[in-house]
N, C-alpha and C. Protein backbone atom coordinates (compact mmCIF):
# COMPACT_ATOMS: atom_id res chain seq x y z
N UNK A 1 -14.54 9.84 4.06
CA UNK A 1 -14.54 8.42 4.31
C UNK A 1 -13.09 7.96 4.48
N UNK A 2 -13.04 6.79 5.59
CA UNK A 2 -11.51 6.83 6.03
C UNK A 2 -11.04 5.84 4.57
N UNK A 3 -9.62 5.32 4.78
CA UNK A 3 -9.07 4.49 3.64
C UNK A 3 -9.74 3.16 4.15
N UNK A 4 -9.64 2.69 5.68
CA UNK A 4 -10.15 1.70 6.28
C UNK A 4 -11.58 1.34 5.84
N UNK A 5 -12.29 2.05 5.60
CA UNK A 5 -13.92 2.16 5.04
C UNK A 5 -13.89 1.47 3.60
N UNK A 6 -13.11 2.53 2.95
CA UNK A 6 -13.27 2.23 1.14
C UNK A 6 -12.88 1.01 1.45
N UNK A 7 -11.76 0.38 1.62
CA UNK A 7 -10.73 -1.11 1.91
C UNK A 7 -12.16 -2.11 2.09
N UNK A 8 -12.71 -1.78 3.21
CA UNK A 8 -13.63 -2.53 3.79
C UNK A 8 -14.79 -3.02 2.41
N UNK A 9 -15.13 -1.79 2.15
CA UNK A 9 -16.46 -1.64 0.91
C UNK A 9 -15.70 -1.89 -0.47
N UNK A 10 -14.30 -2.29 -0.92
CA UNK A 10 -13.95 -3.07 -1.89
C UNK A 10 -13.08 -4.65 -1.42
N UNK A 11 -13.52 -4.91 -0.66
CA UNK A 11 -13.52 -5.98 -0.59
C UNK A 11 -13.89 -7.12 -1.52
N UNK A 12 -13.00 -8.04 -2.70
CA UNK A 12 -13.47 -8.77 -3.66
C UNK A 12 -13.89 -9.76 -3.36
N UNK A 13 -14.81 -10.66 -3.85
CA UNK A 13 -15.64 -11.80 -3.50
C UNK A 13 -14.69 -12.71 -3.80
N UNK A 14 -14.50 -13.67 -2.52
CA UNK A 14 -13.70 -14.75 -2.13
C UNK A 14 -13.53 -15.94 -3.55
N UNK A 15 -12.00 -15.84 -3.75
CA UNK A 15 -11.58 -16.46 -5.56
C UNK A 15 -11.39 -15.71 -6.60
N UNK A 16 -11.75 -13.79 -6.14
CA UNK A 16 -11.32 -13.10 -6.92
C UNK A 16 -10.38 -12.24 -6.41
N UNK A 17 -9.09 -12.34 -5.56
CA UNK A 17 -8.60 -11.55 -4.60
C UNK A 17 -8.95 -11.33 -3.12
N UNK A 18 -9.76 -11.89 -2.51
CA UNK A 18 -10.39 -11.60 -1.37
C UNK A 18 -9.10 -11.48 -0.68
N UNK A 19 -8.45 -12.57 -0.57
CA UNK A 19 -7.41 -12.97 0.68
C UNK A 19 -6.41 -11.92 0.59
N UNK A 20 -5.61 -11.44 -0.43
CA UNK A 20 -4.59 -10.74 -0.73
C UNK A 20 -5.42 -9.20 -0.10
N UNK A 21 -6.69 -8.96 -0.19
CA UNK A 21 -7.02 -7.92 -0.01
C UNK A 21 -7.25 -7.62 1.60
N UNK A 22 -7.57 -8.74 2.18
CA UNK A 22 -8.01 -8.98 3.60
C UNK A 22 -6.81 -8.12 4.44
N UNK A 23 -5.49 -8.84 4.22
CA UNK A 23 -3.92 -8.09 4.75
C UNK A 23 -3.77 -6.11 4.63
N UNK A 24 -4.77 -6.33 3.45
CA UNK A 24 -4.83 -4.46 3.29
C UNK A 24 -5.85 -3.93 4.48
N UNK A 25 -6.68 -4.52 4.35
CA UNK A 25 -7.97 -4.37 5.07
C UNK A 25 -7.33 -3.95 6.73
N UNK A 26 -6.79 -4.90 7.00
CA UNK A 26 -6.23 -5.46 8.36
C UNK A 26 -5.32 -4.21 8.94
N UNK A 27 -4.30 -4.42 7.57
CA UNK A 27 -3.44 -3.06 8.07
C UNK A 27 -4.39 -1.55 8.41
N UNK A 28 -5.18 -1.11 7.66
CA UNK A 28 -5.81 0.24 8.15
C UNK A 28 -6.46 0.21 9.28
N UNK A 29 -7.49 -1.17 9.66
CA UNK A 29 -7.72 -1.06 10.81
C UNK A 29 -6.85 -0.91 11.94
N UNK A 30 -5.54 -1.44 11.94
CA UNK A 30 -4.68 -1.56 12.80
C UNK A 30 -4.25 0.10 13.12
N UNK A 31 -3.58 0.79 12.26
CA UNK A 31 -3.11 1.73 12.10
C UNK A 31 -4.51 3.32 12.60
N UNK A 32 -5.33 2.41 12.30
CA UNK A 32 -6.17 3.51 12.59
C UNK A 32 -6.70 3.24 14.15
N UNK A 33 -6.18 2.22 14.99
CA UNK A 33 -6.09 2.27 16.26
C UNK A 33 -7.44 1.37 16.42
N UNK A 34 -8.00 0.45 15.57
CA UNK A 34 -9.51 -0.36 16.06
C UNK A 34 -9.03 -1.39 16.43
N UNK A 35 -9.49 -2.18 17.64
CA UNK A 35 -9.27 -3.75 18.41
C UNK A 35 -9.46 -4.29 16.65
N UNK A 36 -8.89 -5.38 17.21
CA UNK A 36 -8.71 -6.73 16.73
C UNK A 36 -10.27 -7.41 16.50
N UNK A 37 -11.04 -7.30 17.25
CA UNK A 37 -12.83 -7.79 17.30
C UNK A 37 -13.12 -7.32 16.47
N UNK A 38 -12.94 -5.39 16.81
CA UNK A 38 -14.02 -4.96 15.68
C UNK A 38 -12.84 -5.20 14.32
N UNK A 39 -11.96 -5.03 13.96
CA UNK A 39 -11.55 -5.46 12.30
C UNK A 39 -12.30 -6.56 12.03
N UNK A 40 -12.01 -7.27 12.94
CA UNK A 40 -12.47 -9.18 12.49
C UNK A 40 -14.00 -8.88 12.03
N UNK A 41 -14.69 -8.58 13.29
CA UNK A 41 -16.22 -8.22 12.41
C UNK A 41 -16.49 -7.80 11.78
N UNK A 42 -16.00 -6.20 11.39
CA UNK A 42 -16.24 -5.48 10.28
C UNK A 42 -16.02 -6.21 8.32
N UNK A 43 -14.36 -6.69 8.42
CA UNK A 43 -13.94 -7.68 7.58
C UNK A 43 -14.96 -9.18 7.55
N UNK A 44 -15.44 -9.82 8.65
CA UNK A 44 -16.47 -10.88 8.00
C UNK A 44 -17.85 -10.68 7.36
N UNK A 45 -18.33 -9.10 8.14
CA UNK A 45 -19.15 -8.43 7.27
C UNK A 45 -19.48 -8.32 6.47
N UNK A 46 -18.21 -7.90 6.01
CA UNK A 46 -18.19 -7.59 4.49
C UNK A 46 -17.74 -8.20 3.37
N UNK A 47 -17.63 -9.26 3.51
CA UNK A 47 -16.86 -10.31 2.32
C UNK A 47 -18.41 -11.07 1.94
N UNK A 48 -18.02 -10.92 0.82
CA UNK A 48 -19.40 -11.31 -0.17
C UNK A 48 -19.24 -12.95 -0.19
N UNK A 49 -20.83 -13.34 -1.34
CA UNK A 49 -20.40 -14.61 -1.75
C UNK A 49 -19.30 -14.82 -2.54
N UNK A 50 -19.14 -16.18 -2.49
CA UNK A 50 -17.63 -15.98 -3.64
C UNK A 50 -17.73 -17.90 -3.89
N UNK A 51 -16.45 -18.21 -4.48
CA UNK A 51 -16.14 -19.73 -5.20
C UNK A 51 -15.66 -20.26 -3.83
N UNK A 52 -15.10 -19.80 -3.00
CA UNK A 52 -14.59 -20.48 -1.51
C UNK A 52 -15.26 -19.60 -0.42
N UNK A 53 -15.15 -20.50 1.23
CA UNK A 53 -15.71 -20.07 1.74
C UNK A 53 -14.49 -19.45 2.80
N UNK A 54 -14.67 -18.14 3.51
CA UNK A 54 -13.04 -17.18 3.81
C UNK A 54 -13.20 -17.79 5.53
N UNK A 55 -12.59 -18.82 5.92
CA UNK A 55 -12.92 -19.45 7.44
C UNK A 55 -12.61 -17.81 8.08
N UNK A 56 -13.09 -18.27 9.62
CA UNK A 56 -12.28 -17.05 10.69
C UNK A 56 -10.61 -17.25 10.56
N UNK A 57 -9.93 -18.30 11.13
CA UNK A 57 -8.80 -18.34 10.58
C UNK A 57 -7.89 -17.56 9.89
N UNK A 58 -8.36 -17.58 8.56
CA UNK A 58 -7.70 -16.18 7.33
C UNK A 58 -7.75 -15.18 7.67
N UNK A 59 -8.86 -15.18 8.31
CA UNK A 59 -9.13 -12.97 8.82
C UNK A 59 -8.21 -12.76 9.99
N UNK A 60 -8.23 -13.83 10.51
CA UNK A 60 -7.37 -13.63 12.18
C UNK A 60 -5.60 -13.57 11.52
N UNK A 61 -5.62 -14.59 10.56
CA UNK A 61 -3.89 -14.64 10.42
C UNK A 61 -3.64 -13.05 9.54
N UNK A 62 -4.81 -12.37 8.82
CA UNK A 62 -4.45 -11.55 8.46
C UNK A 62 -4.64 -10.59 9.53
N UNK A 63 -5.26 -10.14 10.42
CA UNK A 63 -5.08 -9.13 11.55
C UNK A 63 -3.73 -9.30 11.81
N UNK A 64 -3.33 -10.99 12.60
CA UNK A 64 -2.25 -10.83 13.19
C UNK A 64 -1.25 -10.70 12.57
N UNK A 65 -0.87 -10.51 11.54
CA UNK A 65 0.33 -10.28 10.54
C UNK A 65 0.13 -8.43 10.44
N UNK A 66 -1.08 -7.89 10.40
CA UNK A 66 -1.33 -6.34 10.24
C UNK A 66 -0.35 -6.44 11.84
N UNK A 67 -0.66 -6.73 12.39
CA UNK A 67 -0.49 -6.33 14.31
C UNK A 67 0.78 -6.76 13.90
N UNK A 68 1.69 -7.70 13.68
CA UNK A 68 3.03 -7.75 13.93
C UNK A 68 3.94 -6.45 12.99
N UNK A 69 3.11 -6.07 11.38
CA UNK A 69 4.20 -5.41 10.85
C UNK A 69 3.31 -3.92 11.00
N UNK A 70 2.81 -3.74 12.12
CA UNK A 70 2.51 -2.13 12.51
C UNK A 70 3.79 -1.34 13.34
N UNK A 71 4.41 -0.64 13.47
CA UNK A 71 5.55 -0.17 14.13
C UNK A 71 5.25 1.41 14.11
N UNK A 72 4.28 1.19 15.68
CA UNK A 72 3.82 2.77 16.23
C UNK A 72 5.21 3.99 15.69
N UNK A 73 4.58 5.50 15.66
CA UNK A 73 5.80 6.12 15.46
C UNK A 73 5.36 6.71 17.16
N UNK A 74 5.70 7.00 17.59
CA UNK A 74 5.80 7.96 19.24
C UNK A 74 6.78 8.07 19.72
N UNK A 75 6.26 9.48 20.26
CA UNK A 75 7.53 10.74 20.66
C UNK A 75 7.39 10.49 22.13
N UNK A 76 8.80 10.67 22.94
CA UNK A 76 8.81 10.30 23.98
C UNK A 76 8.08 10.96 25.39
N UNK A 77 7.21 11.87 25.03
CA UNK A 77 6.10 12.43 25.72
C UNK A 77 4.43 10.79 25.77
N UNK A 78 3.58 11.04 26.42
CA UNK A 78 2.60 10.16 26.30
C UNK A 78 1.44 10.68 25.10
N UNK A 79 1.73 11.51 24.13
CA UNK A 79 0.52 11.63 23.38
C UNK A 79 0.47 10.65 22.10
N UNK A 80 -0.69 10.69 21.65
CA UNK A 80 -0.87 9.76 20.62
C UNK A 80 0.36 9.25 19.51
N UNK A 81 -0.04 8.17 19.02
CA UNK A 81 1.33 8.15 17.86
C UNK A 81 0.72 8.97 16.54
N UNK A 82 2.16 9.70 16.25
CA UNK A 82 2.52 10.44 15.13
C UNK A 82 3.16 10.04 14.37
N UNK A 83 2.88 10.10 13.02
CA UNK A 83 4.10 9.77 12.17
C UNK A 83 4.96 11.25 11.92
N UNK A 84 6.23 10.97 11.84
CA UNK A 84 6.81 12.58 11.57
C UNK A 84 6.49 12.79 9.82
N UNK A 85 6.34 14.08 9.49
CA UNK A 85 6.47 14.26 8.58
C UNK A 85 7.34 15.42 7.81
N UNK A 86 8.89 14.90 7.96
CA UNK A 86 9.84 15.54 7.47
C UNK A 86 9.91 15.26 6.21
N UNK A 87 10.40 15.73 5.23
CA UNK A 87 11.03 15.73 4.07
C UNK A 87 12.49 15.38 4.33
N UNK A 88 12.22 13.83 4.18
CA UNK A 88 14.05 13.62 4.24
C UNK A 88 14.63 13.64 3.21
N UNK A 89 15.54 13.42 3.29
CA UNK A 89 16.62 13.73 1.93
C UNK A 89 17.02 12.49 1.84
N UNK A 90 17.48 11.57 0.43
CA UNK A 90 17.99 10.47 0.51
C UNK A 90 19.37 11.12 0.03
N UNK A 91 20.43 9.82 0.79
CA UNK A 91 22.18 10.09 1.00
C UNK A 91 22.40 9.54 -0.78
N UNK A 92 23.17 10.79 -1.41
CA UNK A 92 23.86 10.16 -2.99
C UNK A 92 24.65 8.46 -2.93
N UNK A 93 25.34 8.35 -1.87
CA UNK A 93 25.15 7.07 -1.89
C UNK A 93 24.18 6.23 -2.00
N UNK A 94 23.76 6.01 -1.04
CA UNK A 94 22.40 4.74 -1.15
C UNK A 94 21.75 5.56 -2.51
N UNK A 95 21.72 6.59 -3.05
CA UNK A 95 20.79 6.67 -4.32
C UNK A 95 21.56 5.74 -5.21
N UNK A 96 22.77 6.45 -5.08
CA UNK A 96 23.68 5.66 -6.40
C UNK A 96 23.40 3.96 -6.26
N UNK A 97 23.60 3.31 -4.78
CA UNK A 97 23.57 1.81 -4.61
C UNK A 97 22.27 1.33 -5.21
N UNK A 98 21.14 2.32 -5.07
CA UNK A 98 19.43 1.79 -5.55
C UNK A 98 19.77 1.37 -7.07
N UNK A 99 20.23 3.05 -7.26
CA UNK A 99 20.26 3.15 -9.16
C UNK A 99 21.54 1.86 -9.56
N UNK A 100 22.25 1.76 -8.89
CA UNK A 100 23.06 0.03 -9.75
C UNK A 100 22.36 -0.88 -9.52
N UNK A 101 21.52 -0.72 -8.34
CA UNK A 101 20.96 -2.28 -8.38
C UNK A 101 19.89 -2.37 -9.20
N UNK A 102 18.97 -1.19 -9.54
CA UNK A 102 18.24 -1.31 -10.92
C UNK A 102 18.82 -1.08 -12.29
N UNK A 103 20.01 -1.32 -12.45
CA UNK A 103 20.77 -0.58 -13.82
C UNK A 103 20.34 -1.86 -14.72
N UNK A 104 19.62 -1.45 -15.70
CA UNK A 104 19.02 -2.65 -16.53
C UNK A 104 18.14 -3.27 -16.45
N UNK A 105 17.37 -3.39 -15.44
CA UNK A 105 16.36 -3.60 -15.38
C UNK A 105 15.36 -3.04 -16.25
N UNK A 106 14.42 -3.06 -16.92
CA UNK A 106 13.29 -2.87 -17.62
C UNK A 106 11.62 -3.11 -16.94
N UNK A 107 10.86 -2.28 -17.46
CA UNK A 107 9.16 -2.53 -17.05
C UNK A 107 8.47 -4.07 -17.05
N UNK A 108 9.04 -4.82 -18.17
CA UNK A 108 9.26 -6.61 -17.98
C UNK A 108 9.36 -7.06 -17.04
N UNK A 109 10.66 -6.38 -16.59
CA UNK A 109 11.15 -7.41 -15.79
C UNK A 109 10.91 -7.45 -14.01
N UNK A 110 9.82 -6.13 -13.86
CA UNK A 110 9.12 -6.26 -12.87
C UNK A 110 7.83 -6.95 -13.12
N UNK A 111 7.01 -6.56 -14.15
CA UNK A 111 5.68 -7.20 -14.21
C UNK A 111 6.24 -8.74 -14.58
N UNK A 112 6.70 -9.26 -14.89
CA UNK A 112 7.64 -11.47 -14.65
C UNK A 112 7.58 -11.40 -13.34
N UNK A 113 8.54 -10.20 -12.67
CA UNK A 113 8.60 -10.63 -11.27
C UNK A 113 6.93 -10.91 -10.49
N UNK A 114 6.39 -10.09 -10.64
CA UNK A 114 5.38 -9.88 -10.03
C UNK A 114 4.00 -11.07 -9.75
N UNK A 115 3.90 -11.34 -8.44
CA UNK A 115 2.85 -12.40 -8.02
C UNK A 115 1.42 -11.78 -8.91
N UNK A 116 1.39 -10.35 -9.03
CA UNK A 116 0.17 -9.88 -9.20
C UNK A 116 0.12 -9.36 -10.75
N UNK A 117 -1.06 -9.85 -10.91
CA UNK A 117 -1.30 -9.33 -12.93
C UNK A 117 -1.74 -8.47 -12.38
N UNK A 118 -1.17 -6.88 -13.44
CA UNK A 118 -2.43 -6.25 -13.42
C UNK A 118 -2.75 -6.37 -15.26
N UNK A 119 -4.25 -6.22 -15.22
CA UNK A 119 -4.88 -6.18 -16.14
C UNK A 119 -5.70 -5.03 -16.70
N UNK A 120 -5.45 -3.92 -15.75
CA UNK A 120 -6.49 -2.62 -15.60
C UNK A 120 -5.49 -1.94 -17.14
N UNK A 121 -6.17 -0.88 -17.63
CA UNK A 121 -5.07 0.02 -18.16
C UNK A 121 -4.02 0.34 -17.86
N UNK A 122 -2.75 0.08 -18.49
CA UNK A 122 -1.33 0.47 -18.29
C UNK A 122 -1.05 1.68 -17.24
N UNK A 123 -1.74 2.70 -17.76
CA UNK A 123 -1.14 4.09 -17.10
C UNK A 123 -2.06 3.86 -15.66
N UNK A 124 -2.41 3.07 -15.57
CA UNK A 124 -3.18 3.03 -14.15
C UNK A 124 -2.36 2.39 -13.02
N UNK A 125 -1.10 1.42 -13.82
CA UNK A 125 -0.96 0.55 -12.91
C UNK A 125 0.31 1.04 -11.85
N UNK A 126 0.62 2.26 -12.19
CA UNK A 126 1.69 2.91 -11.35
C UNK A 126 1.10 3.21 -9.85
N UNK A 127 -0.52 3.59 -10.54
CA UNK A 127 -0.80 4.35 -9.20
C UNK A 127 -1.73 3.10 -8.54
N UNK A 128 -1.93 2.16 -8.65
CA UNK A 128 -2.51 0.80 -8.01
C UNK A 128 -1.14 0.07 -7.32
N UNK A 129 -0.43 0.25 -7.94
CA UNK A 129 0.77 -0.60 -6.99
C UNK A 129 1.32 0.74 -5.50
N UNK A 130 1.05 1.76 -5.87
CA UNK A 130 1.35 3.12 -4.58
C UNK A 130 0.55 2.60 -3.49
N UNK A 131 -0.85 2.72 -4.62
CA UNK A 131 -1.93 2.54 -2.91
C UNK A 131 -2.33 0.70 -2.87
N UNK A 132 -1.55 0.33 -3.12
CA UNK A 132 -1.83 -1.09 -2.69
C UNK A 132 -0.45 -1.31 -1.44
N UNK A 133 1.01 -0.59 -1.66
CA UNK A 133 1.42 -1.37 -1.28
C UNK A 133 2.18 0.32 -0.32
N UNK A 134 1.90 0.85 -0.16
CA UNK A 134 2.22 1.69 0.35
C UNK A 134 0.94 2.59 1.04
N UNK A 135 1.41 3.26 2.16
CA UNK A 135 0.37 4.10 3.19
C UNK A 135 0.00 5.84 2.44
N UNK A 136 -0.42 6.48 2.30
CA UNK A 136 -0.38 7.81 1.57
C UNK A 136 0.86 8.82 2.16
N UNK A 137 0.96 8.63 3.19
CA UNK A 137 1.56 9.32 4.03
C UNK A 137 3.33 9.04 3.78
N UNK A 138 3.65 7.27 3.15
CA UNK A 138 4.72 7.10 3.19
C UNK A 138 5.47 8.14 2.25
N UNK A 139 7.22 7.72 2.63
CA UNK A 139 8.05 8.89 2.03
C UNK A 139 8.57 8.00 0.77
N UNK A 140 8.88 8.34 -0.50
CA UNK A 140 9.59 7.37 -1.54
C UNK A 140 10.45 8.44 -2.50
N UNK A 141 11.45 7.51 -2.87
CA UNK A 141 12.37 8.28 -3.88
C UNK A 141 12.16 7.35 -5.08
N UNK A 142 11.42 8.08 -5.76
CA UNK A 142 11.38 7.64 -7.28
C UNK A 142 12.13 8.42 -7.96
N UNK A 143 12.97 7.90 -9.03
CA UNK A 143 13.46 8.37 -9.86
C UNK A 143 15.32 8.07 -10.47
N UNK A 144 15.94 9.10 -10.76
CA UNK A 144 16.90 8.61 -11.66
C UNK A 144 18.27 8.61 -10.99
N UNK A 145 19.12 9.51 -11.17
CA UNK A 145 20.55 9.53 -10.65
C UNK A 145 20.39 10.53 -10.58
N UNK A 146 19.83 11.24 -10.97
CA UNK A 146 20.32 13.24 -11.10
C UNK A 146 18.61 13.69 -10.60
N UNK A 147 17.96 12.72 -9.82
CA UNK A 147 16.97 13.39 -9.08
C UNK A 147 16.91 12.99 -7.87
N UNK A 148 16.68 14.22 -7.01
CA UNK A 148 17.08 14.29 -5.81
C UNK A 148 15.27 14.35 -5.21
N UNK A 149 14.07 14.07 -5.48
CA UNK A 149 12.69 14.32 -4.99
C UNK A 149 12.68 13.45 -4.12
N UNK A 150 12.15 13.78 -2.93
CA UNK A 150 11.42 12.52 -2.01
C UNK A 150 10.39 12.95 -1.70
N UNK A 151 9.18 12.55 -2.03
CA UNK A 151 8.05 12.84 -2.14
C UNK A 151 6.60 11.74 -1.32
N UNK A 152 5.86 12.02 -0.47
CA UNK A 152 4.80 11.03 0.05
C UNK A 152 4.40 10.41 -1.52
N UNK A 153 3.75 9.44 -1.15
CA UNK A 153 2.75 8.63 -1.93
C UNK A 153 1.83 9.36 -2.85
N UNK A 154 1.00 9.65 -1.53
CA UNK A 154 -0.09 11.11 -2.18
C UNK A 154 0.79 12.10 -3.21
N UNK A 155 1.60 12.48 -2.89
CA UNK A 155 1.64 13.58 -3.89
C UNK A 155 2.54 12.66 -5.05
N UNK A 156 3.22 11.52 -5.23
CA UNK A 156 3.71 10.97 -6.44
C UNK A 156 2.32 10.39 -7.16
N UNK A 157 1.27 10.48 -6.19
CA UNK A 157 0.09 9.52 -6.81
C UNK A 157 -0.46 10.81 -7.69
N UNK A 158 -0.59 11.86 -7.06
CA UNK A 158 -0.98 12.74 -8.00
C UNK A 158 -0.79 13.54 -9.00
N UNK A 159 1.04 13.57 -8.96
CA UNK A 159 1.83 13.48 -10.15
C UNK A 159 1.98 12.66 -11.28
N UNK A 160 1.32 11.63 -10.95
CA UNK A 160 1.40 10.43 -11.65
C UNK A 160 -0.17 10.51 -12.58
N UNK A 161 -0.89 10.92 -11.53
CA UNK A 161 -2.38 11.07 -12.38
C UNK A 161 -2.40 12.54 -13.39
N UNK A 162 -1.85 13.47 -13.17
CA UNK A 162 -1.87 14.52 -14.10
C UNK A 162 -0.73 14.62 -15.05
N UNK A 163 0.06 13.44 -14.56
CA UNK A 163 0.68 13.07 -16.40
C UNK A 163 -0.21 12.02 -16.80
N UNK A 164 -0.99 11.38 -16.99
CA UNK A 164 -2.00 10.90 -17.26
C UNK A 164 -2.71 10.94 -17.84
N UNK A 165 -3.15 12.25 -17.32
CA UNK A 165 -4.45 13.21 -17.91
C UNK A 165 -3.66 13.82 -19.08
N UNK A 166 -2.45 14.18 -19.13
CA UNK A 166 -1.34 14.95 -19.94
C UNK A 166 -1.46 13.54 -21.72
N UNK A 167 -0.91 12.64 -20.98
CA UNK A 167 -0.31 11.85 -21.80
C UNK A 167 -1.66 10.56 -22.69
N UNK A 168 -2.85 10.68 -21.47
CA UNK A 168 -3.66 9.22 -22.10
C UNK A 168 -4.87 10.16 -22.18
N UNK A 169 -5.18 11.22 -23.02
CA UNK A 169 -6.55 12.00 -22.77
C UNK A 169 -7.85 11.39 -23.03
């Protein structure tokens, strides 16, 4: 089952997240190459009852916001778009510039920042903010000064779940 599917079939009933979720929704269809019609239909489909009612409007401003921040990857031949999937290396500079600009920061002082509660179990919420706000495929450098990993999503998501299993049995 694609990610676009599950997205679709958790869709929360409108006043419990619907809208914030719609922009997720939007993006996979986009990315997975479906018109603009069928997202829109598929997404009015599937939005339940709820406390408000989700106009066309919302679904459209969320397509068209998926459609503006999609940025095909393609190679200068005519075949489909690819994303590359190198293992890049991040430069000790920009690591070092990341790591000062988080120097002191604390787990607080992102969840204050944050528009979004989570409320689920703690050790869960590492891997809900990956696949909420990131693609599986993307590349990320988590970590310290003296770690050099750049690792997709998927595989920090699954590092993340078998310390998990390690640490919350």
């Amino acid at each position: 089952m694609s990610i676009y599917i599950q997205k679709l079939h958790s869709i929360p009933a409108p006043g419990n997240g619907c809208h914030t979720a719609l922009l997720g929704v939007a993006n996979c269809g986009i990315r997975e190459g479906l018109s603009e019609e069928q997202v829109f239909a598929d997404i009015r489909q599937h939005i339940l009852n709820g406390t408000r009612h989700v106009p066309d409007s919302e679904i459209y401003a969320a397509i068209s916001k998926a459609k503006s921040d999609y940025i095909p990857y393609r190679s200068t031949s005519r075949e489909p778009f690819k994303k590359p999937m190198a293992n890049p290396k991040i430069s000790s500079e920009y690591r070092d510039h990341l790591l000062e600009k988080g120097k002191g920061t604390e787990e607080v002082d992102f969840w204050e920042a944050s528009r979004v509660r989570l409320f689920d179990a703690p050790e869960k919420d590492t891997e809900l903010l990956l696949r909420t706000f990131y693609d599986p495929n993307d590349c990320l450098f988590i970590g310290t000064r003296y770690d050099t990993q750049v690792r997709t999503v998927r595989q920090w998501i699954d590092s993340f779940v078998l310390l998990c299993i390690i640490y919350y049995p």
